[in-house]
Structure formats: C-alpha cells, structure tokens
Protein backbone atom coordinates (compact mmCIF):
# COMPACT_ATOMS: atom_id res chain seq x y z
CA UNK A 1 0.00 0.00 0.00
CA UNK A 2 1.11 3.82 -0.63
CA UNK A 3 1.95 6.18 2.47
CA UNK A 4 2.68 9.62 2.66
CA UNK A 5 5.36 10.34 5.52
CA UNK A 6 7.03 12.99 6.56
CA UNK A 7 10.86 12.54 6.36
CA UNK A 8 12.36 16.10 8.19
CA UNK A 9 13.86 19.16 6.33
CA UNK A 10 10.04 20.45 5.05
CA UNK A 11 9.88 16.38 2.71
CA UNK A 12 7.23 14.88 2.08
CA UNK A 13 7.41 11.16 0.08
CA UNK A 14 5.03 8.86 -0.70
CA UNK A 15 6.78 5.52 -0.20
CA UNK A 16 4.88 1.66 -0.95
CA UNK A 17 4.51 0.05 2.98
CA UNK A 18 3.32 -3.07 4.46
CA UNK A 19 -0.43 -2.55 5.54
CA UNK A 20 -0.32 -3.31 9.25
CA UNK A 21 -2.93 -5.89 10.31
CA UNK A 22 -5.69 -5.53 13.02
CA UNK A 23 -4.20 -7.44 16.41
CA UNK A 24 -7.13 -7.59 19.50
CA UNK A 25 -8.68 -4.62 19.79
CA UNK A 26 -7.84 -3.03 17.30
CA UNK A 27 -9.78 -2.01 13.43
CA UNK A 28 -8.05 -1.57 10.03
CA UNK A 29 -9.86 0.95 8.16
CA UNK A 30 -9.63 2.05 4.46
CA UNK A 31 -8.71 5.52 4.07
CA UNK A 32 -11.44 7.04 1.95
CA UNK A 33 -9.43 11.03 2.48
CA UNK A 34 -7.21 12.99 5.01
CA UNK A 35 -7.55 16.47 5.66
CA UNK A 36 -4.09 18.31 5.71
CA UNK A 37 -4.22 21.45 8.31
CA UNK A 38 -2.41 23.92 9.98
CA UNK A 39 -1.26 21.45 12.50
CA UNK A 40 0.38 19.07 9.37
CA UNK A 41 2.17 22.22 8.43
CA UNK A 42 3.51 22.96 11.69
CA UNK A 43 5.32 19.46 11.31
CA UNK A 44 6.02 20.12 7.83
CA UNK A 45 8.50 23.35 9.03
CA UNK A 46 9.64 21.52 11.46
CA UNK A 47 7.86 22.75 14.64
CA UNK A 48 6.98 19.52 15.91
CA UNK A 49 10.73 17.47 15.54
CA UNK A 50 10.21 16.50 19.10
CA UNK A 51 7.29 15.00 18.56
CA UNK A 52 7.53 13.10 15.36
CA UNK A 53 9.13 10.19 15.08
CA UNK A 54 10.86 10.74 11.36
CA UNK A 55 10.26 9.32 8.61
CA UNK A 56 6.45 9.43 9.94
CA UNK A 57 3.29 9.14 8.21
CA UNK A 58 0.91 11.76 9.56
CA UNK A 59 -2.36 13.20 8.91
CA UNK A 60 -5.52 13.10 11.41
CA UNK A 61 -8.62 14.42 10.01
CA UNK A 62 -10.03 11.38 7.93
CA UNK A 63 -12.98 9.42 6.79
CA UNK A 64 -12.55 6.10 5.46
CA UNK A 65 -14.60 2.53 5.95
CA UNK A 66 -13.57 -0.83 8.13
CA UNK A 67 -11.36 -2.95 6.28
CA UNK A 68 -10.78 -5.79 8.97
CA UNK A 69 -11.61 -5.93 13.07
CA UNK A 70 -9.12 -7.71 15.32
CA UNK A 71 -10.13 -10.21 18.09
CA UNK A 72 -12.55 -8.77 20.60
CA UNK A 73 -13.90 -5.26 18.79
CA UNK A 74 -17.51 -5.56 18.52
CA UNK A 75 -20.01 -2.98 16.77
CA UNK A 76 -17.90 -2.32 13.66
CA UNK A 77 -18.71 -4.23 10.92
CA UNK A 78 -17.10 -4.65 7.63
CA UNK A 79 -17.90 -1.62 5.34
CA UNK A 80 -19.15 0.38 7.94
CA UNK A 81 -18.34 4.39 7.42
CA UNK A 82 -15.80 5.48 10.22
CA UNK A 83 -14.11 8.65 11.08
CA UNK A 84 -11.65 9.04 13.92
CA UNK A 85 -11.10 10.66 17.14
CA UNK A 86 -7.17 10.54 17.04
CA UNK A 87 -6.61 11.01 21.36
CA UNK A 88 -5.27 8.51 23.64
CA UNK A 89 -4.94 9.54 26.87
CA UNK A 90 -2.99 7.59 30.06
CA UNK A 91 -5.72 7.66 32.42
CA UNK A 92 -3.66 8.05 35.12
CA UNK A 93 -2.16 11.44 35.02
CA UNK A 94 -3.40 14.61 37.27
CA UNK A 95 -5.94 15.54 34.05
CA UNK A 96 -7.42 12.23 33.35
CA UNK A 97 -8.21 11.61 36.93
CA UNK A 98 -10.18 14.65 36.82
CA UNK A 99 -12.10 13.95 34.12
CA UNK A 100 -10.42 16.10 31.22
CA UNK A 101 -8.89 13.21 29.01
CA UNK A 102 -8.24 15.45 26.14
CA UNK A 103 -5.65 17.23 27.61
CA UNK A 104 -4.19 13.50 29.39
CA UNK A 105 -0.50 15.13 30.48
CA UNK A 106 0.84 12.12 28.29
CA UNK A 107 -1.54 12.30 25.49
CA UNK A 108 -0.93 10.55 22.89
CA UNK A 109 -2.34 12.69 19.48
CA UNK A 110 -2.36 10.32 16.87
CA UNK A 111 -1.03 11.58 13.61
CA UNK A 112 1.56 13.58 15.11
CA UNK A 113 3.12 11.46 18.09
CA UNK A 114 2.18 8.35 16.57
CA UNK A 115 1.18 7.18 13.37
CA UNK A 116 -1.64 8.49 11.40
CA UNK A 117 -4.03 8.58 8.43
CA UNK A 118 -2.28 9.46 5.00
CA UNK A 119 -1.94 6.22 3.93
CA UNK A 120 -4.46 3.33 2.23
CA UNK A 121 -5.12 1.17 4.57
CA UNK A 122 -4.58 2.27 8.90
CA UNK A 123 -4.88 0.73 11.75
CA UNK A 124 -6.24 1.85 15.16
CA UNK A 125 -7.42 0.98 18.94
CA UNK A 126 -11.00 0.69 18.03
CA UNK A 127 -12.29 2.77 21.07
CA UNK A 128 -10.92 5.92 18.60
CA UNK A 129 -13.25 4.88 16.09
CA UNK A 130 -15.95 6.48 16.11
CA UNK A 131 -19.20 5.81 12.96
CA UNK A 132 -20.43 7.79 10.21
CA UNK A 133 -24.01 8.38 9.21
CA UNK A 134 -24.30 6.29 5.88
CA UNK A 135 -25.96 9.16 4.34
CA UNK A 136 -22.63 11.45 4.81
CA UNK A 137 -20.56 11.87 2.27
CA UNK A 138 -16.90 11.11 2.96
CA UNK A 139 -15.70 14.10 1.71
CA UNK A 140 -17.89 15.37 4.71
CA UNK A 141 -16.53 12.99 7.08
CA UNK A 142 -13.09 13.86 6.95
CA UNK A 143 -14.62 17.29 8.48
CA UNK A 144 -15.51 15.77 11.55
CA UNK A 145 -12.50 16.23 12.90
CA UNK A 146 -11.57 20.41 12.51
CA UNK A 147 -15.35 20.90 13.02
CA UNK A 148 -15.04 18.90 16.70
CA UNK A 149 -12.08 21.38 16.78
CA UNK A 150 -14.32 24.32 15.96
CA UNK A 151 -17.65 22.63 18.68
CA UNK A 152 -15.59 22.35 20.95
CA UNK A 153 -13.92 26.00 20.79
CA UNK A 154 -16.77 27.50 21.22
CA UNK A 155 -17.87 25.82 23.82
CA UNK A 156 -15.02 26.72 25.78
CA UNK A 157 -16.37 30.66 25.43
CA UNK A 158 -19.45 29.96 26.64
CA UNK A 159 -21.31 31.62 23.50
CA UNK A 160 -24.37 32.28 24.18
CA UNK A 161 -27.35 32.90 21.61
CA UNK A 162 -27.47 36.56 20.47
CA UNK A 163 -24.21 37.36 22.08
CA UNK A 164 -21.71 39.03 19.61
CA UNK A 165 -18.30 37.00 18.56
CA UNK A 166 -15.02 38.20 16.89
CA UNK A 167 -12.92 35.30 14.71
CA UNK A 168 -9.63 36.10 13.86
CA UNK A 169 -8.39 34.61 11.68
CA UNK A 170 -10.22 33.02 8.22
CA UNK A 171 -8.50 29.74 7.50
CA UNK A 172 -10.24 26.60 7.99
CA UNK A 173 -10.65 26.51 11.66
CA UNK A 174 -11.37 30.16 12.49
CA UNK A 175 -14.50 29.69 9.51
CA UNK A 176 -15.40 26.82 10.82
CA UNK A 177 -15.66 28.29 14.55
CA UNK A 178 -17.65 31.26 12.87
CA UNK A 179 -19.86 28.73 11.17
CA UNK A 180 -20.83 26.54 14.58
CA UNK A 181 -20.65 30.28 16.47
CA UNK A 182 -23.59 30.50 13.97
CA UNK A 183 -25.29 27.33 14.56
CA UNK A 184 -25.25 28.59 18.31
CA UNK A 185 -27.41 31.75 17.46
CA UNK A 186 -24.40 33.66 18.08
CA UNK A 187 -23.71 36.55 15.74
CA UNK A 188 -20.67 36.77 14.05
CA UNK A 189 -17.65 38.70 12.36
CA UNK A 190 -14.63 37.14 10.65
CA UNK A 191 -11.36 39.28 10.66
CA UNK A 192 -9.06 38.15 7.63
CA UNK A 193 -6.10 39.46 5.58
CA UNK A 194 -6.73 37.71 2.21
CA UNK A 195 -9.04 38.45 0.29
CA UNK A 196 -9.52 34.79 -0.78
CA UNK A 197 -10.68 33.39 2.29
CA UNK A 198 -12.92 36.32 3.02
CA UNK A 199 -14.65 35.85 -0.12
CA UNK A 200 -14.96 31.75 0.51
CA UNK A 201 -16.49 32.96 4.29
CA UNK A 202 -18.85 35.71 2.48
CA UNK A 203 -19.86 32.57 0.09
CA UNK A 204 -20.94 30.59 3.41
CA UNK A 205 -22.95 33.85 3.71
CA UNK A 206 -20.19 35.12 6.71
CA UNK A 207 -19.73 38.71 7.42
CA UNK A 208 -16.20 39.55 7.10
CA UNK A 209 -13.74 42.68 7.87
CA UNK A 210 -10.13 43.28 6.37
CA UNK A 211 -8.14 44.28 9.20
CA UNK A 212 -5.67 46.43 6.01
CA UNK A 213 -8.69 48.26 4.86
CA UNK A 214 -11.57 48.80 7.84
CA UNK A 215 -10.94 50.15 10.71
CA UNK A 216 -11.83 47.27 13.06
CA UNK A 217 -12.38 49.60 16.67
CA UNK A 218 -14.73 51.74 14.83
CA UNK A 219 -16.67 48.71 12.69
CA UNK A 220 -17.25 46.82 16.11
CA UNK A 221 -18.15 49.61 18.24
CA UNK A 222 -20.61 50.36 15.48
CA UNK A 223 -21.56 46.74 14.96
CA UNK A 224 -22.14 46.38 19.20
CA UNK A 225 -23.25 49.86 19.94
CA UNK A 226 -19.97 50.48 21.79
CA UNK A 227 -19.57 47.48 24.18
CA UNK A 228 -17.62 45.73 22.13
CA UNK A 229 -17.79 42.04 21.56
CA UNK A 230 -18.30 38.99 23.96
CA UNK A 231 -15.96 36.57 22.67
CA UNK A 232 -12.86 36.78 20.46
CA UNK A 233 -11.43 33.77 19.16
CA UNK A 234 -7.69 34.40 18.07
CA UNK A 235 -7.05 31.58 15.58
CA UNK A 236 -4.59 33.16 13.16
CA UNK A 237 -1.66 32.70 15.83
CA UNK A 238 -0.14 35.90 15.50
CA UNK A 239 1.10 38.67 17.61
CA UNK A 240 -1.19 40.74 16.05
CA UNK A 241 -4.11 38.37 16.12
CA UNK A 242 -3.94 38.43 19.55
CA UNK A 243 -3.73 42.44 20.32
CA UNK A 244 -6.38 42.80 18.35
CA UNK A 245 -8.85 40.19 19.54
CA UNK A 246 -7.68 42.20 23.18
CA UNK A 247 -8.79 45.42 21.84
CA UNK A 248 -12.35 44.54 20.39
CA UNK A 249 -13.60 42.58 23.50
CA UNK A 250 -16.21 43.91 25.77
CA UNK A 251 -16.13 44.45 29.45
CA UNK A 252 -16.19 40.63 31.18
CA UNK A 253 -15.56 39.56 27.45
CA UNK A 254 -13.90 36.40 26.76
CA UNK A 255 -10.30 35.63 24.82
CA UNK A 256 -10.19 32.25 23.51
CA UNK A 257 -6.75 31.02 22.13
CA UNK A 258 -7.26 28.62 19.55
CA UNK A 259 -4.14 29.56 17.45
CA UNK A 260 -1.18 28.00 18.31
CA UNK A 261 1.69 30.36 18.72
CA UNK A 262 4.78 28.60 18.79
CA UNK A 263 7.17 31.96 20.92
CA UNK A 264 5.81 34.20 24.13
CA UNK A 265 3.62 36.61 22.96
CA UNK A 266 3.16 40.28 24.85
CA UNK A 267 -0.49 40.92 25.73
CA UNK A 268 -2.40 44.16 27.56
CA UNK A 269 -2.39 43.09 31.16
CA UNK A 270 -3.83 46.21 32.13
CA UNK A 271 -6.83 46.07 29.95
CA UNK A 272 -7.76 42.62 31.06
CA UNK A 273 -7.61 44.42 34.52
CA UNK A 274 -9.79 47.46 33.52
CA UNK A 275 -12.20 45.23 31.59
CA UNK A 276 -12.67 41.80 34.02
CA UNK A 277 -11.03 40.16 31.29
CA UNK A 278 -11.15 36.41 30.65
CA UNK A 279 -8.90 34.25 28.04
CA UNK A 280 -9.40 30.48 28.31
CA UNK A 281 -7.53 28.26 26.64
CA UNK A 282 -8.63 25.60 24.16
CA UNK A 283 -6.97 22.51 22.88
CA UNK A 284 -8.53 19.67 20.56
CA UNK A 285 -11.97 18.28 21.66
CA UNK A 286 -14.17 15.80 23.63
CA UNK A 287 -16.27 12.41 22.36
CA UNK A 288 -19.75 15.11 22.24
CA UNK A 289 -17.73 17.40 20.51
CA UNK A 290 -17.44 14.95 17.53
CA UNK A 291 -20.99 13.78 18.08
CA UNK A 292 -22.12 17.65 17.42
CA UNK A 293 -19.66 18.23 14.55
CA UNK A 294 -21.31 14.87 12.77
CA UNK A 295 -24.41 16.62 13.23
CA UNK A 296 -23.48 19.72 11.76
CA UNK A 297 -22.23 18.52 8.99
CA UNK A 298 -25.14 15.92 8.37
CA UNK A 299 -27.78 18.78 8.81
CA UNK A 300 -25.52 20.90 5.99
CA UNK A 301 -24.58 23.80 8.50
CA UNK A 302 -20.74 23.56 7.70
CA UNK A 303 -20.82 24.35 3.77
CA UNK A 304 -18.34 21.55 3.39
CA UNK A 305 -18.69 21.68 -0.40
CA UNK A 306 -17.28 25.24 -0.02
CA UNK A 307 -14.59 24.50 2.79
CA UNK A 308 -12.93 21.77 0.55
CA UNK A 309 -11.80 23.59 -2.67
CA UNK A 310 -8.91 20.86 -3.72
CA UNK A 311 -9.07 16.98 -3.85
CA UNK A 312 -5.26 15.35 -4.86
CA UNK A 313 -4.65 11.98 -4.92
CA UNK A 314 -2.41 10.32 -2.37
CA UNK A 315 0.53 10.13 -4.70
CA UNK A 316 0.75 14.17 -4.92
CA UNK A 317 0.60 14.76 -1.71
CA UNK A 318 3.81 16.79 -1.73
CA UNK A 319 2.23 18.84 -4.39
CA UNK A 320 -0.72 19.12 -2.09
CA UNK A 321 1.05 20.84 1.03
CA UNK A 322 3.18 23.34 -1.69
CA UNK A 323 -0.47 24.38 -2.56
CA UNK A 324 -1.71 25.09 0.74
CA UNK A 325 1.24 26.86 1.70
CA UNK A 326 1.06 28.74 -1.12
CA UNK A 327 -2.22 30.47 -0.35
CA UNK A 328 -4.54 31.78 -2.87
CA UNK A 329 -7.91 30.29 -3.69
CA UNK A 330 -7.36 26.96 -1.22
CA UNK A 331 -9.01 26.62 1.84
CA UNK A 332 -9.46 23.07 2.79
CA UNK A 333 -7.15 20.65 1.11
CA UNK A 334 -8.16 16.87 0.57
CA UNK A 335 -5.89 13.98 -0.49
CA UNK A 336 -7.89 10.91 -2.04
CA UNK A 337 -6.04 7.94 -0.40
CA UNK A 338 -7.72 5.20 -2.47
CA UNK A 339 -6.43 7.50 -5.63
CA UNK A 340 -2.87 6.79 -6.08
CA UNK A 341 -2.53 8.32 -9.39
C-alpha cells in the first residue's frame, strides 16, 4: 500500500509500505481522504521534531470505511463508514483523573506522536473509532474532525445565543468556529487578511472585515453599539491576532486562544484588569464534541462543499502541502487515499 510520511527538512514522500494488520482490539480501516491542516504544516516546518518520530506518516482528520476488526472489537462491521477521534490519553495522570482526558498530560495525538491517516489502509485501537451516518458523504466525514475542533472552541467561550463573537483569523478553523458560532445563534464577524478566504467565508454567507482596509475599533463599536464584543477567538496565531482580539472585546468579554503560537507573545495586562477580562484556553476536543460536529455537517450547517476547494490523490501529496502553503484560492485541502494516481 502507498503512504505519505514525513521525512524532516520540510519532505514529504510517498513511499509503498506493508499494511499493518488488526491485532485484538484493534480495526483496520480504508482511508477514503485525510484532511491536511495547519497542524500538518507545523510538522512540515519543522515545529513539531520532538514529537515526530521521522520518517512518519501523519495526517488526522479522515474518513474512510472498516477494512478488517481484530479479536474482541464488537459494533464495527465490515464496510461500515468510520471517522476518527485521534486522542489517547494515560488515564492516570493529574488531568485524566479529573475527568479532562483530552488534555491527558501524556496524550498521545495520533497523527503527530504516533502514526496516522495518510496512507491506504490504517490501523487503530478501536475505542478511537468512532461511525459515520451512511448518508454522509466522505468528503464530509473527513470534516468531523476540525469541526469537533471548531464545537468544541466555542464551547469553551461559553457563546451564548445573540451574544456578539469576533474570529480572527479566516483559515479553515477560524470559519469553521464562525460557522458553529452560527449554529449557536451567536452573531458573528470574521477578521481576515486575504481576500480569498474572506470571499470563501462571504460565500458561506459570513460577514467579514479586512483588518488592512476597515478600521476594526470603529466597525465593532458600530456593529455592538460600543460594548464591544463577547468573545474573540484568536485563531490566526499571531502577535497581532492576539492584540487585536484584546482590543475589540467587551467588558467581562472572553479571549479564547485557539491559534497555536509557537514563541511568548506580549499581551495588555492592564486592559484585562480594567475590563474583568477572561482568556481560556482551548486545545482539541471531547467524544460530544465529535458527536455535534457529525451533526453539523449531516444537517448541511458547515458548507463543506465550499470548505474543501482541492481533492489530490495520495501520490501528490507533496504537491498538495506546496499548494496550501502557497495560499490563494485553497481553503481546505483533501488527499484521495484510495487514488494513487
């Protein structure tokens, strides 16, 4: 079978590998398509050496359908549509005891610090995999995943309906968190740069603001008849990003990080003083998280015929992260693991 791994100095190959059968407890699926995201980049530039084990194939965000079941894994039948949760947590550590497996202090995130889905055939601890409605498409499917992301971000703010919400930040994840902020009877502004992605986010029928051209303050103040907003979500993972997000929130409002920043960034102290600030961190997702996301994207509220602009086949999946770094008219990038060619 082909695999796409990532080999260190910003190389990706796609190399023929042994499929690795299903041993007790565990499920072999067939990789219908893996989502490539910010987080595969990160590893791509070399941000996450310490983590991956190189050459490593990577990948997390998937849909495919049960190729074989090991010894002992019941409820997953042959052919059945899958997607995965890629966390496995310790169960031991401070975190798990209290409840918050997601953020296990040994977590194991599967894709990055273990093996993961850009390859034909994978193989998993069934208790990650988690079914597909049959009627989802599994274009759709491999969505699950950034739109648990996206659930469970904004959950973590504690949106309420009719509240007002800032995104910055219009790749994947930050229209994806404006999109559930949506579904949540929240209302919502996106903040981006490029043009591009504002105009995919105005498609999904988002409002948008160019940070070059409007002046945000005045927008804002306009837009929430000078409180200023609720929540700000900070998901481009700039220095900038996060002033910004600082300067448009309300009194009590609420920062949520989802960006990752990868240095120490300076922030306003004092205004989170003078305001009764908040900023809450949040990190991957929970099981209902996924359950919601499936549901979103079954019930059509994530536009994921929009979101996924390119589809390449496994064997170009170099080609694939050279087009998502190189911006332009890409938002969410696909690679067809069954097409090889």
């Amino acid at each position: 079978m082909r695999s796409a791994l990532y080999t260190g100095d910003s190389t990706i190959v796609v190399e023929e590998r042994p499929p690795v059968p299903p041993t007790a407890g565990e499920v072999q699926i067939d990789v219908a398509y893996t989502g490539i995201c910010g987080t595969d980049l990160h590893i791509l530039h070399g941000a996450m050496d310490h983590r991956v084990r190189v050459p490593q194939t990577i990948g997390h965000e998937m849909s495919g359908r049960v190729a074989d079941v090991g010894p002992g894994v019941a409820g997953l039948a042959v052919g059945t549509p899958v997607t995965v949760m890629p966390l496995r947590w310790c169960g031991t550590c401070p975190a798990c005891l209290a409840g918050q497996h997601h953020i296990c202090h040994r977590l194991d995130f599967i894709g990055i610090d273990s093996v993961g889905a850009m390859q034909q055939r994978w193989t998993v601890p069934a208790d990650v995999v988690i079914p597909l409605p049959a009627d989802l498409p599994l274009t759709h499917g491999a969505l699950v995943e950034p739109t648990a992301v996206a659930v469970h971000d904004v959950r973590r703010s504690g949106l309420g309906a009719g509240e007002k919400a800032v995104v910055i930040g219009g790749g994947p994840i930050g229209v994806l968190i404006a999109l559930v902020a949506r579904s949540f009877d929240a209302d919502v502004v996106l903040v981006e740069v490029d043009a591009q992605r504002r105009a995919i986010a105005q498609k999904l029928g988002i409002r948008t603001l160019d940070p070059v051209a409007d002046d945000l303050a005045a927008d804002v103040e306009t837009w929430t008849g000078g409180a200023g907003a609720a929540v700000a979500f900070e998901v481009s993972g700039s220095a900038a990003g996060i002033t910004t997000a600082v300067e448009l929130l309300a009194v009590r409002g609420r920062l949520v990080v989802v960006g990752i920043h990868n240095q120490r960034r300076e922030i306003d102290v004092f205004r989170f003083f003078w305001r009764e600030l908040t900023m809450v961190g949040a990190r991957v997702y929970q099981r209902d998280d996924y359950a919601t996301a499936i549901d979103l994207l079954r019930a059509g509220k994530v536009g994921a015929q929009t979101l996924i602009t390119h589809v390449e086949p496994l064997a170009n999946a170099a080609a694939a992260f050279d087009l998502l770094r190189g911006g332009g008219n890409v938002m969410k990038v696909l690679i067809d693991c069954q097409e090889t060619s």
